[in-house]
Protein backbone atom coordinates (compact mmCIF):
# COMPACT_ATOMS: atom_id res chain seq x y z
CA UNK A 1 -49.17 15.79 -40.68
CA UNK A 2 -45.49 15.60 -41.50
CA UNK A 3 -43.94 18.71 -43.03
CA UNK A 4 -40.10 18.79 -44.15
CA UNK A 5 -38.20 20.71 -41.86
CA UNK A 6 -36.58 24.31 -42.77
CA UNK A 7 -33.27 25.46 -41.87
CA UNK A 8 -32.61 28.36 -40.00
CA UNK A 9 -31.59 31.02 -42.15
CA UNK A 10 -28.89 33.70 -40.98
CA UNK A 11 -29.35 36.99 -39.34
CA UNK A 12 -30.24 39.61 -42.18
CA UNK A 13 -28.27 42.73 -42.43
CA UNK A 14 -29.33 43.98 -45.82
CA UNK A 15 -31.14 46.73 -45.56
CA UNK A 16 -32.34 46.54 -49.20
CA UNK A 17 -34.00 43.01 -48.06
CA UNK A 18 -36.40 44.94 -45.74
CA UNK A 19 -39.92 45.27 -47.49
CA UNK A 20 -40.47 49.28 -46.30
CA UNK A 21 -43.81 49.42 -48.42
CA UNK A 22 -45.20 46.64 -45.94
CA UNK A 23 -47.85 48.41 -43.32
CA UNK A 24 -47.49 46.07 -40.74
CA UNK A 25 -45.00 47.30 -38.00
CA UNK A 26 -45.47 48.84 -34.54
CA UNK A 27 -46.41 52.16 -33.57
CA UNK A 28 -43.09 53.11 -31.82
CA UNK A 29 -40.88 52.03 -34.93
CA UNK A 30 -38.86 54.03 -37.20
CA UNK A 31 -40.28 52.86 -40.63
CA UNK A 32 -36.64 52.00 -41.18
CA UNK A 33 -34.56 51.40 -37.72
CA UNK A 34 -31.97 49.62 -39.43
CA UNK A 35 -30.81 50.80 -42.74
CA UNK A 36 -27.85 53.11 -41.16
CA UNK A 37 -27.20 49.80 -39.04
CA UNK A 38 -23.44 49.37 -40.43
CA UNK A 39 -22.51 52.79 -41.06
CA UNK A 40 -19.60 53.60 -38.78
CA UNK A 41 -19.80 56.70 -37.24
CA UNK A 42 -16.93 56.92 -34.87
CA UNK A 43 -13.45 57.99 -36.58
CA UNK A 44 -11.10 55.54 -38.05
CA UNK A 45 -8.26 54.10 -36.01
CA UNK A 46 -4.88 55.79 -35.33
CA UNK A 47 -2.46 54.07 -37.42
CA UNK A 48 -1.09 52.62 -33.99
CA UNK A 49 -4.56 51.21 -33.24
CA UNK A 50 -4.64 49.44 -36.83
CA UNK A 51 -1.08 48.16 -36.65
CA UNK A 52 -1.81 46.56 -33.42
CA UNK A 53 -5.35 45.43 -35.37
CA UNK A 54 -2.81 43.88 -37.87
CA UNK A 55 -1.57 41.99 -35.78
CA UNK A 56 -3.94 40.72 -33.65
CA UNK A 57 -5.16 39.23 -37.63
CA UNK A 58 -2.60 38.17 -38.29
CA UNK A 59 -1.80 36.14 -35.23
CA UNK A 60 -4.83 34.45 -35.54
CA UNK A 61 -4.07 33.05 -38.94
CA UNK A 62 -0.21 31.81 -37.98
CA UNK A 63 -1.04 30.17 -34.81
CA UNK A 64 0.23 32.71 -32.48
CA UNK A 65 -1.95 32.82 -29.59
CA UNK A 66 0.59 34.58 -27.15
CA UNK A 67 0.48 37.99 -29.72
CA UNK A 68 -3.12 37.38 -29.71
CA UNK A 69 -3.83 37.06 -25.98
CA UNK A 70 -1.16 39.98 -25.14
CA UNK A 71 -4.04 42.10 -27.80
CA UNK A 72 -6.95 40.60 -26.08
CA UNK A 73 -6.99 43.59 -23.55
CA UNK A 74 -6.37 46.43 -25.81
CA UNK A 75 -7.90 49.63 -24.61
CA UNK A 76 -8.79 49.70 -28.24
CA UNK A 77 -12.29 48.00 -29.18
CA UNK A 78 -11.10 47.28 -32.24
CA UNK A 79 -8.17 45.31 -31.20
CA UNK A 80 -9.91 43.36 -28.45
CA UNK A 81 -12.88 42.45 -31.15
CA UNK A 82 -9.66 41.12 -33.64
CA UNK A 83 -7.67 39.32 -31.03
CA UNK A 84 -10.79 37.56 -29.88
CA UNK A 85 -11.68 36.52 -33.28
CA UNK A 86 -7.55 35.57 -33.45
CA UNK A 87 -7.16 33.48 -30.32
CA UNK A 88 -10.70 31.41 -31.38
CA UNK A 89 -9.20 30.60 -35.20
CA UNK A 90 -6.10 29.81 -33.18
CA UNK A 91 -7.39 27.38 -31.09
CA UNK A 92 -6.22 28.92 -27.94
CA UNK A 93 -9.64 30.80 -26.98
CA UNK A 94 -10.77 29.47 -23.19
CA UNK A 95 -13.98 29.83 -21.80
CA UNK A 96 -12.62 32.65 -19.21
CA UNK A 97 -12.09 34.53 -22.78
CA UNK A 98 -14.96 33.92 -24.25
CA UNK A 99 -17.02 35.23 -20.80
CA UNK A 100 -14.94 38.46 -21.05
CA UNK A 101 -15.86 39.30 -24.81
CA UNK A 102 -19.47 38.45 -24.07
CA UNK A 103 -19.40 40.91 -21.10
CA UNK A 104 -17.03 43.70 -22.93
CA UNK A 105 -17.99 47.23 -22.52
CA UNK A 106 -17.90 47.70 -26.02
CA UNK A 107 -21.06 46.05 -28.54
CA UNK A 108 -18.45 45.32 -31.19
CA UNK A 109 -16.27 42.95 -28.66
CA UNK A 110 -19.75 41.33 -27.56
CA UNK A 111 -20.83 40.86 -31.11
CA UNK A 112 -17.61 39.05 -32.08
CA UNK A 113 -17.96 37.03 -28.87
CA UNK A 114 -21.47 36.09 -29.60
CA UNK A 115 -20.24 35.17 -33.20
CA UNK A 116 -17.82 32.68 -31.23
CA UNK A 117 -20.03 31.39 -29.53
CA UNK A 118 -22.92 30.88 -31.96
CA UNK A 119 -20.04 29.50 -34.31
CA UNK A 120 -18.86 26.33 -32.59
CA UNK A 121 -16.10 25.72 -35.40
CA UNK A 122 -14.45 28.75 -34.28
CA UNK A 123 -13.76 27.93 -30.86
CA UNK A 124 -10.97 25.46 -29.50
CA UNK A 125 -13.97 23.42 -28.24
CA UNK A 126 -17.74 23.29 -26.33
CA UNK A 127 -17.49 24.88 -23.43
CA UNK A 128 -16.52 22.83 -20.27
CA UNK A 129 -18.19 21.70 -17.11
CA UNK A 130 -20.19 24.51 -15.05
CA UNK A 131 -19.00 26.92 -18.52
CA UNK A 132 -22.09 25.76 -20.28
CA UNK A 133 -24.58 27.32 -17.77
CA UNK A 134 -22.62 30.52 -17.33
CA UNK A 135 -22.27 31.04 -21.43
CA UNK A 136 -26.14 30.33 -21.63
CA UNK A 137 -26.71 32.93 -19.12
CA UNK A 138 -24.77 35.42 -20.54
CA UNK A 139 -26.26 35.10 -23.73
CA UNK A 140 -29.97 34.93 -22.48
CA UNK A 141 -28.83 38.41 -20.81
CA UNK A 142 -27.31 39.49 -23.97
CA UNK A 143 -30.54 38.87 -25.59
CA UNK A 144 -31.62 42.77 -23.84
CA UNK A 145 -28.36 44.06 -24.07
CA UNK A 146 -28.88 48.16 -25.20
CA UNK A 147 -27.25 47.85 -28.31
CA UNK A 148 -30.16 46.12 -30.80
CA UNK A 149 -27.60 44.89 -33.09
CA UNK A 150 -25.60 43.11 -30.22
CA UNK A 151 -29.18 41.89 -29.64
CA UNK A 152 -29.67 40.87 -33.19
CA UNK A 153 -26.65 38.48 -33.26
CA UNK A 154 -27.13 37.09 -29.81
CA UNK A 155 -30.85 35.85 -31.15
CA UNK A 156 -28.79 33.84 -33.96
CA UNK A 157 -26.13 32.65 -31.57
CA UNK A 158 -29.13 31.40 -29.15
CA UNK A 159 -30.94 29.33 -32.68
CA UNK A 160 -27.40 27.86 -32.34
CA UNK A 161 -27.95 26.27 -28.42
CA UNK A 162 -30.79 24.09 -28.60
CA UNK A 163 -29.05 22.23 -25.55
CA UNK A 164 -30.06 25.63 -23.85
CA UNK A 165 -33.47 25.96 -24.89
CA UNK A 166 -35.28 26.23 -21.58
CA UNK A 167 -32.97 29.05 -20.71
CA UNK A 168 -33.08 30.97 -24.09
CA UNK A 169 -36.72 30.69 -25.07
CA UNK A 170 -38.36 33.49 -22.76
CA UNK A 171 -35.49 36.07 -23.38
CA UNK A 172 -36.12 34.70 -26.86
CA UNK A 173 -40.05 35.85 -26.53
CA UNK A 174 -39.26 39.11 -25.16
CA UNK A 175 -37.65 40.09 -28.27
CA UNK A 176 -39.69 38.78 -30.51
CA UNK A 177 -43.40 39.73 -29.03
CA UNK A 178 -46.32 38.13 -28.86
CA UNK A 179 -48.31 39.91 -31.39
CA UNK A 180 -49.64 43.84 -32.14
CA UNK A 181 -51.77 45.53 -30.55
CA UNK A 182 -52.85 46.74 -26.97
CA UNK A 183 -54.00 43.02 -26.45
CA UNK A 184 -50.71 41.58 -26.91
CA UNK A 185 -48.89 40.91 -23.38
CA UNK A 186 -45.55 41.62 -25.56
CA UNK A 187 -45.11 44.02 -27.64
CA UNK A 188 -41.46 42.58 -28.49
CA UNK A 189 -38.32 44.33 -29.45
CA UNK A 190 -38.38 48.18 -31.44
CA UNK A 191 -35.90 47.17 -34.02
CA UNK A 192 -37.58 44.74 -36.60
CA UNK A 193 -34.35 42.99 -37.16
CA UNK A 194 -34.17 41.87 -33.98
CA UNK A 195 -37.63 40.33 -33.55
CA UNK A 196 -36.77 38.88 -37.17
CA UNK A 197 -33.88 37.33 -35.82
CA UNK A 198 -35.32 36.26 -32.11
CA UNK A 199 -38.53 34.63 -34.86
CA UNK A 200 -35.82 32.32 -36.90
CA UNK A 201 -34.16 31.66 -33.43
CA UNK A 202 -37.41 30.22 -31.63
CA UNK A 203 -37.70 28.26 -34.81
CA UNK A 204 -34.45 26.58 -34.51
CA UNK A 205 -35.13 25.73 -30.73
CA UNK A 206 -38.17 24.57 -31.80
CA UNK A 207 -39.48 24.84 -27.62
CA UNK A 208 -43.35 25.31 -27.06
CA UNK A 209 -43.05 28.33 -25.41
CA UNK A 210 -41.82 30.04 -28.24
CA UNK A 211 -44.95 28.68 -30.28
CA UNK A 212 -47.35 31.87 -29.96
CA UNK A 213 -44.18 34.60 -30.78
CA UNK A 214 -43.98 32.46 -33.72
CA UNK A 215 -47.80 32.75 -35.41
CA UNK A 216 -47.96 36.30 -34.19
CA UNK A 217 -44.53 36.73 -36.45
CA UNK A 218 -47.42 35.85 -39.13
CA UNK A 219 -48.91 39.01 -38.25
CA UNK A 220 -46.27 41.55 -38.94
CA UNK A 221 -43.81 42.94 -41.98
CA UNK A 222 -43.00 40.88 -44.68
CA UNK A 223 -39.60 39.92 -43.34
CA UNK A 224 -40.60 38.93 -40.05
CA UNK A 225 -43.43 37.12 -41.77
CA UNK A 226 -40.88 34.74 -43.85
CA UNK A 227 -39.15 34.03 -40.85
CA UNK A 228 -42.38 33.05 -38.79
CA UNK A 229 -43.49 30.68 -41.69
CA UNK A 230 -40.51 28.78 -41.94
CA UNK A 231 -39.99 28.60 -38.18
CA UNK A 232 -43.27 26.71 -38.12
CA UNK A 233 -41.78 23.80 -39.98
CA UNK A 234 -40.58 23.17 -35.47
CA UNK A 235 -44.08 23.29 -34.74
CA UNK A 236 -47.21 20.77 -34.90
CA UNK A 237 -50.74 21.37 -34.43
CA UNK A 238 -54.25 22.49 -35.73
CA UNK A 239 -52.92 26.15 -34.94
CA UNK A 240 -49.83 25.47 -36.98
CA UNK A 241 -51.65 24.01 -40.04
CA UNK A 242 -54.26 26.94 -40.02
CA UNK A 243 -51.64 29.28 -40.20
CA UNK A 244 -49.97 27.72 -43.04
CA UNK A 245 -53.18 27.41 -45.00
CA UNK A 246 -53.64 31.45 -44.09
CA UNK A 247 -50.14 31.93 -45.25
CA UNK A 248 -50.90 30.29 -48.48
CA UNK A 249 -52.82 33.58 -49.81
CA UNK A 250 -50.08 36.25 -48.15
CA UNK A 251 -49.46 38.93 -50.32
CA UNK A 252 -45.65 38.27 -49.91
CA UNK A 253 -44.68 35.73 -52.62
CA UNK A 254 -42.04 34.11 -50.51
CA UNK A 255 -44.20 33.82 -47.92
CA UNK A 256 -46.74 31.72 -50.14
CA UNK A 257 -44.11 29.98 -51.12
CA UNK A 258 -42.74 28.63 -48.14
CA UNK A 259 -46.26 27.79 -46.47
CA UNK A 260 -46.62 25.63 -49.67
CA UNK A 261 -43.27 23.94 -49.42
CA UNK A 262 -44.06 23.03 -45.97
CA UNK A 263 -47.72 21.85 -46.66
CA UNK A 264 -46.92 19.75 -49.58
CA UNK A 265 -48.99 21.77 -52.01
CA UNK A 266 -48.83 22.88 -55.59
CA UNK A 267 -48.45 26.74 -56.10
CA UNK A 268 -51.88 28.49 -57.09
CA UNK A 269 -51.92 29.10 -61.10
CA UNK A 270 -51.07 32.37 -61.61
């Protein structure tokens, strides 16, 4: 049948989004991985370090890509993360650039680089030539980088790639899992973000392979569940339509709601 398609929804960082009270999760997971996710631990800058930040900003918003490339190479992270983000709103970003954030020894660089690159509109242009290939396979490696929210952002940038879908899609499937359990072949990612994320993303590619990460999303917390259900809106088959009908009587409203929207049916009174 023909459902209406679903757009991919952003990453979520909000930990008061994330449904704690929901049992499903795996055994190896802190009940709540993520909800000290954005609290910065490391000091705050030298003043130095955030006038050179300023900068770098600023540079990015007056056109000024020689203060912003001079920045790019800060031995602050900091810096290097703001004149990146400078030298794409400038226009003057090339793909060299771009290949150096993604592979920056610090996860705040790479995260700004994979927000570049996820973010076409930010960039002076689609990468060029042989640049395509490379940029897919750094982002397929970023996809197990060490850092999980480096790996949460590079699942959204790789939703963004469809062009790159037969590259992304089994990095993809690593993060998100193939289901619970000692039968499943992949247990998927600790963090729950991440598989969240690495869910909307095989969604957006919409590739086969990705089909099965998606219905076992179906199987675990709430969030990853409202993910899985929209990300099915890619899909088509007797599979697909059984899981919708399942979804229909989830105990997670939104879910319920979404597996109606896609099937074209009125809400259950009540």
């Amino acid at each position: 049948m023909n459902r209406p398609s679903a757009e991919k929804p952003p990453p979520v960082t909000d930990p008061s989004a994330h449904d704690e009270s929901d049992p499903s999760g795996y055994p190896d997971e802190d009940p709540a991985p993520s909800g000290n996710r954005h609290i910065h631990l490391d000091p705050p800058p030298t003043p130095e370090v955030a006038e050179r930040r300023r900068h770098a900003v600023l540079a990015g918003h007056t056109g000024d890509v020689d203060t912003a490339r001079s920045l790019r190479l800060d031995p602050a992270p900091v810096v290097r993360a703001a004149a990146l983000g400078a030298l794409a709103r400038a226009g003057g970003l090339t793909d060299d650039e771009l290949a150096g954030g993604l592979t920056d020894t610090d996860a705040a660089v790479r995260r700004r680089a994979l927000e570049i690159l996820g973010a076409p509109e930010e960039s002076s242009g689609a990468p060029s030539g042989s640049l395509v290939e490379l940029l897919a396979g750094l982002l397929a490696g970023l996809l197990s980088d060490h850092d999980p929210t480096v790996v949460e952002v590079a699942c959204w940038a790789a939703g963004e790639h469809p062009g790159s879908a037969d590259v992304l899609v089994e990095p993809l499937v690593a993060v998100a899992g193939t289901g619970l359990g000692p039968e499943a072949e992949r247990p998927g990612h600790p963090d729950h973000l991440c598989r969240e994320a690495a869910v909307s993303a095989l969604g957006a590619l919409g590739h086969e392979a990705g089909r099965a990460s998606v219905l076992a999303g179906l199987t675990q917390k709430a969030t990853i569940r409202r993910r899985a259900v929209l990300a099915l809106a890619a899909f088509e088959g007797d599979d697909v339509e059984a899981a919708l009908t399942e979804a229909l009587d989830d105990r997670d409203w939104q879910v319920r709601q979404a597996a109606e929207d896609l099937l074209g049916v009125d809400p259950a009174p009540g």
